[in-house]
C-alpha atoms as a PDB file:
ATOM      1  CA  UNK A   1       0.000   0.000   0.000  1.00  0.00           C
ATOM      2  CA  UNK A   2       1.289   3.698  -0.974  1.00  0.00           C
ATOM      3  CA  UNK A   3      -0.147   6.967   0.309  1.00  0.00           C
ATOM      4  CA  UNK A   4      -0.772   9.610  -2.423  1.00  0.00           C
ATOM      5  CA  UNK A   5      -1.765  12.888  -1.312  1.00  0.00           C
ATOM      6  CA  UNK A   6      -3.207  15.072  -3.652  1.00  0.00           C
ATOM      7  CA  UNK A   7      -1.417  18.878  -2.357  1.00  0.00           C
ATOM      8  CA  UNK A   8      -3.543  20.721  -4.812  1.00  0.00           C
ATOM      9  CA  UNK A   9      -6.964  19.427  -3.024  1.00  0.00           C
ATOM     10  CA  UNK A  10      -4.951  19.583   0.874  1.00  0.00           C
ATOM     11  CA  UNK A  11      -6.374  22.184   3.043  1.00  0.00           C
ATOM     12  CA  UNK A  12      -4.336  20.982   5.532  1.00  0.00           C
ATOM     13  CA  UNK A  13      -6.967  20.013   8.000  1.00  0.00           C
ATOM     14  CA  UNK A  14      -4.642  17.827  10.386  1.00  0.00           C
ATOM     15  CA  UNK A  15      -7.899  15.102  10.493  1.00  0.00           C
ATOM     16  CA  UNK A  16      -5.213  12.637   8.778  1.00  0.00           C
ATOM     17  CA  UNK A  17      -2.801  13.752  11.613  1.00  0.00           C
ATOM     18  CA  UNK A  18      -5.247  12.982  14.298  1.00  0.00           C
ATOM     19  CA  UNK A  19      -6.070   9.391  13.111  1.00  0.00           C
ATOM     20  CA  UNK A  20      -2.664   8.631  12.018  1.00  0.00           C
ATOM     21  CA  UNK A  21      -0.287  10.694  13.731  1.00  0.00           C
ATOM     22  CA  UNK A  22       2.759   7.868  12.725  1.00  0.00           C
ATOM     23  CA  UNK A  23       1.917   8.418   8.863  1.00  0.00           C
ATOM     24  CA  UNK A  24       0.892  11.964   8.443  1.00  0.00           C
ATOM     25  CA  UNK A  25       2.465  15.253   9.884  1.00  0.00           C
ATOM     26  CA  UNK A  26       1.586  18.773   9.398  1.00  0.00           C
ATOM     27  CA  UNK A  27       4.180  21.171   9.681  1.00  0.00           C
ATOM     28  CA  UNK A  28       3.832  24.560  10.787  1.00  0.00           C
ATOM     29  CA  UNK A  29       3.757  26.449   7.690  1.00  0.00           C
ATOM     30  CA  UNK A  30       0.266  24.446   7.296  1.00  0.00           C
ATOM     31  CA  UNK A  31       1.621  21.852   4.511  1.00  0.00           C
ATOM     32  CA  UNK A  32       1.612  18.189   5.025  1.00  0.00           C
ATOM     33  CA  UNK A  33       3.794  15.580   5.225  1.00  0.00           C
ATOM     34  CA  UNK A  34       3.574  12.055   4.681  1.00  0.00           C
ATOM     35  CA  UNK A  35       5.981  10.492   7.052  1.00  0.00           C
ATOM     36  CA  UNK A  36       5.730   6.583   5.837  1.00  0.00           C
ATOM     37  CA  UNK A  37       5.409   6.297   2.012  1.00  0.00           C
ATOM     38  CA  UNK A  38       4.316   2.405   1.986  1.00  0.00           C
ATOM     39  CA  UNK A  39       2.967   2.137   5.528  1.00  0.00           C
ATOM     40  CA  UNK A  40       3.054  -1.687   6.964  1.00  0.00           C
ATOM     41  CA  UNK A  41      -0.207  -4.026   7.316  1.00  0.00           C
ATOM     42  CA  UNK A  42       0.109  -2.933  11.590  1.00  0.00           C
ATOM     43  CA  UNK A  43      -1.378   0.591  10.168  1.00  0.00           C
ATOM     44  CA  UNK A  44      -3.483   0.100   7.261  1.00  0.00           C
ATOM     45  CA  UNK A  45      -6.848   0.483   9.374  1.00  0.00           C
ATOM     46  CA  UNK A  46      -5.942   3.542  10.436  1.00  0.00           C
ATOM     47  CA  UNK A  47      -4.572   5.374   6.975  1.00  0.00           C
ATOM     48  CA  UNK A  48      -7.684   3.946   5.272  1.00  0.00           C
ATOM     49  CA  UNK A  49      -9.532   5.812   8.255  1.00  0.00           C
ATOM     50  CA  UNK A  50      -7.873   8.800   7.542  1.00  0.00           C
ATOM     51  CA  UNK A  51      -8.868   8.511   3.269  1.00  0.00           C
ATOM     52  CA  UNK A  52     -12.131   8.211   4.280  1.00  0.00           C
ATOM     53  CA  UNK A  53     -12.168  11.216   6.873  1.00  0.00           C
ATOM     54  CA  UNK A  54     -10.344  13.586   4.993  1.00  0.00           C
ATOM     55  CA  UNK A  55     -12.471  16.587   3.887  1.00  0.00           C
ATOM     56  CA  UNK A  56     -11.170  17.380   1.062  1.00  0.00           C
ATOM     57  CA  UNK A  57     -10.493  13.521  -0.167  1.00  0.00           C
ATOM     58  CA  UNK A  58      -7.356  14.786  -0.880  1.00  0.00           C
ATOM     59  CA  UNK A  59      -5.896  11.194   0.561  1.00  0.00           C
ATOM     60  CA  UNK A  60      -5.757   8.077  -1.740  1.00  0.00           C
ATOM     61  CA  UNK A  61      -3.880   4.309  -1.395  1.00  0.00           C
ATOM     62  CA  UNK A  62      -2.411   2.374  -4.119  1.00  0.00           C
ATOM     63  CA  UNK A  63      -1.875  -0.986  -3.806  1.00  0.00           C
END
């Protein structure tokens, strides 16, 4: 599984942040980063938790 974030639809809400605080970071100039790329099986609940919160659905998964 790979995180995409779309930067162009981030509003940089920090939802992502607060559901998966080991995956997502937001800086304080406001932008976001993603801290693990290809995030393990032990996290995949909770960065498909954050896709689905995210406001803008600015959050996507390959696999």
């Amino acid at each position: 599984m790979k995180v995409i974030v779309d930067y162009d639809r981030c509003e940089a809400n920090a939802v992502c942040m607060q559901i998966s605080p080991e995956v997502f970071k937001l800086n304080e100039d406001d932008t976001l980063d993603v801290l693990i790329e290809e995030p393990g099986e032990a996290l995949r609940a909770k960065v498909l938790e954050a896709v689905r919160r995210c406001p803008r659905q600015a959050i996507a998964v390959k696999e």
